[in-house]
Protein backbone atom coordinates (compact mmCIF):
# COMPACT_ATOMS: atom_id res chain seq x y z
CA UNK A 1 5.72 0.77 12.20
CA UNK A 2 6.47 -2.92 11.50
CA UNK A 3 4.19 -4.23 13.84
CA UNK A 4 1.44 -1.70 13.24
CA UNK A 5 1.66 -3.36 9.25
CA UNK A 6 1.61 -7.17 10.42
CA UNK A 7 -1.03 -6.41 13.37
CA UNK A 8 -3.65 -4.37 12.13
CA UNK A 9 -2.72 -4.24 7.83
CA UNK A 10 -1.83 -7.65 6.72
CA UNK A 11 -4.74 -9.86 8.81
CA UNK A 12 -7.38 -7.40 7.37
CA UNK A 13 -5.99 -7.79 3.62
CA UNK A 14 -5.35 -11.47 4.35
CA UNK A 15 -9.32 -12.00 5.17
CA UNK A 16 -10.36 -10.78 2.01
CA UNK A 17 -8.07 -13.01 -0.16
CA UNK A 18 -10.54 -15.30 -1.27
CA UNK A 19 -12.66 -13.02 -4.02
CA UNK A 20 -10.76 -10.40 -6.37
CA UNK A 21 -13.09 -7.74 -5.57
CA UNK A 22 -13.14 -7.76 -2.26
CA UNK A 23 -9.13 -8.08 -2.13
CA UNK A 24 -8.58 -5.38 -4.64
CA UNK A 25 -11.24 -3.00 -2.37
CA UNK A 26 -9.77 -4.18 0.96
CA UNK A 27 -5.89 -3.72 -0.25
CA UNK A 28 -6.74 0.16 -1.39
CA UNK A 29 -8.67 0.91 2.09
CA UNK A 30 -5.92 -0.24 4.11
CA UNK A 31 -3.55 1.36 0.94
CA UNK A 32 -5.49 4.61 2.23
CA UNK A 33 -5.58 4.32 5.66
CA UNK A 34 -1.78 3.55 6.19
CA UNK A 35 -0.54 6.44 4.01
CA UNK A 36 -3.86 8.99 5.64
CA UNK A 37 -1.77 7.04 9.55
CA UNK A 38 1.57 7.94 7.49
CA UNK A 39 1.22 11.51 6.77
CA UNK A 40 -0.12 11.96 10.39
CA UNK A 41 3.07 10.61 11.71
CA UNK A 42 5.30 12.40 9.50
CA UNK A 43 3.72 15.66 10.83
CA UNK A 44 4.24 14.52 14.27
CA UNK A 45 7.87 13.35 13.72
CA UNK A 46 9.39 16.22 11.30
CA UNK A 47 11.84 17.55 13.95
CA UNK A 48 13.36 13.88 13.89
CA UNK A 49 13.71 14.09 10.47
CA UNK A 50 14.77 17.33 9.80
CA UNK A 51 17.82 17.02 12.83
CA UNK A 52 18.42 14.01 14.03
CA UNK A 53 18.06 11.89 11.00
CA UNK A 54 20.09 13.42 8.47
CA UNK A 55 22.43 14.11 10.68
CA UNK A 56 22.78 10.42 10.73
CA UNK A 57 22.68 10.03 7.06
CA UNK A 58 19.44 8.11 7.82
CA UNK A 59 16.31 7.88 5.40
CA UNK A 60 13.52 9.74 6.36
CA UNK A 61 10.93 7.78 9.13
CA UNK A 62 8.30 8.52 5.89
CA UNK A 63 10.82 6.38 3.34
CA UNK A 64 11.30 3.58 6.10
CA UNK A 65 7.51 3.05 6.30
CA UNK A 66 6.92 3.32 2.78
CA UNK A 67 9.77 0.42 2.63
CA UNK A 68 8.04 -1.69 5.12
CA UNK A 69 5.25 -1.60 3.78
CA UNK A 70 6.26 -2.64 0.35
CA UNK A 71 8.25 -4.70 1.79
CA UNK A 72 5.45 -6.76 4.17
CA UNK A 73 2.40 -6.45 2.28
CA UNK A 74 3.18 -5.20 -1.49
CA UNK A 75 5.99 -7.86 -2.32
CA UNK A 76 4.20 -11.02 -0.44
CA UNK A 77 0.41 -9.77 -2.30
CA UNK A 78 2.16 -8.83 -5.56
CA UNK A 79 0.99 -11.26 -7.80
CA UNK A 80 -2.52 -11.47 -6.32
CA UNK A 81 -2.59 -7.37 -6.52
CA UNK A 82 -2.08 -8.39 -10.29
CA UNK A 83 -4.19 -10.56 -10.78
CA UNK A 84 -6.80 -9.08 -9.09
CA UNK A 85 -6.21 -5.87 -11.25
CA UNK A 86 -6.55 -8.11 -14.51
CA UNK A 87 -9.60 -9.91 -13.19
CA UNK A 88 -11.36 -7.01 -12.85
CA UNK A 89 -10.45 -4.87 -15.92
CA UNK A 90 -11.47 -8.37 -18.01
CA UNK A 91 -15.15 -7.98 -16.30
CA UNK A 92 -15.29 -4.56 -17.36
CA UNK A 93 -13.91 -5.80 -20.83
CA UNK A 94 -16.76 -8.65 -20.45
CA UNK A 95 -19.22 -6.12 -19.92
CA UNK A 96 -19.88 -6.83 -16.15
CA UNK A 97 -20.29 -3.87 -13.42
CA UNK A 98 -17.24 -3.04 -12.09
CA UNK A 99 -15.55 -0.27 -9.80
CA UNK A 100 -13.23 1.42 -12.18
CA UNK A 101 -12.40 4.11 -9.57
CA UNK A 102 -10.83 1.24 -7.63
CA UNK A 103 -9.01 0.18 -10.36
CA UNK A 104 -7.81 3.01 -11.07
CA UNK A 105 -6.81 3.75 -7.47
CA UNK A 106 -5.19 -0.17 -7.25
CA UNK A 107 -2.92 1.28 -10.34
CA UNK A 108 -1.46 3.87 -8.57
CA UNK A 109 -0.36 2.18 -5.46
CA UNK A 110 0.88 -0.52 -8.14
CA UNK A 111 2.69 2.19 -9.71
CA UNK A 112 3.64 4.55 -6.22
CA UNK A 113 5.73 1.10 -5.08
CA UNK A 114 7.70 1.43 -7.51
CA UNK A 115 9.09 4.92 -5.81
CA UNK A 116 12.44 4.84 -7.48
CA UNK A 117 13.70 2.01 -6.13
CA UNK A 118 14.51 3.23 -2.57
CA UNK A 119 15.17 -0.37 -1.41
């Protein structure tokens, strides 16, 4: 899961750095795309976490990917994420066109990070 995040997640976020639009929409489509690859695995890999990991008194493979994630790209793009957020609820403020369905969809992975503190 690690290298699928710093292979094919972080380069593609990492291109679109430059311009707060284009961060903010590239860091929700790979947001969505990771959890859409996420909830595909955790169908596949249930049985593992249903017997062999609790039996371990592991976390769930779901928890560890959510934790790698934050970990990999949501900690190292944190401040960008926010400022990227702010720049584009001051254009809307400003009166400039602005996606406020992103937005609103860069707010909730801001706030989904946050899931209790796993790690």
């Amino acid at each position: 899961m690690q290298s699928y995040i710093l292979t094919n997640v972080a380069p593609k976020i990492e291109e679109k750095a430059s311009d707060s639009k284009e961060f903010l929409s590239e860091y929700v489509a790979q947001w969505k795309n990771f959890s859409l690859f996420l909830f595909s695995m955790k169908k596949l890999m249930v049985y593992l976490d249903r017997y062999h990991l609790k039996t371990a008194n592991q976390q769930s493979l779901t928890e560890t990917s959510l934790i790698i994630f934050r970990k990999e790209i949501y900690t190292k793009k944190l401040v960008q994420l926010r400022r990227a957020i702010l720049s584009e609820i001051q254009k809307d403020r400003d009166n400039e066109l602005v996606d406020k369905d992103l937005i609103k969809e860069a707010i909730q992975q801001f706030l989904y990070m946050g899931f209790d503190k796993l790690a």
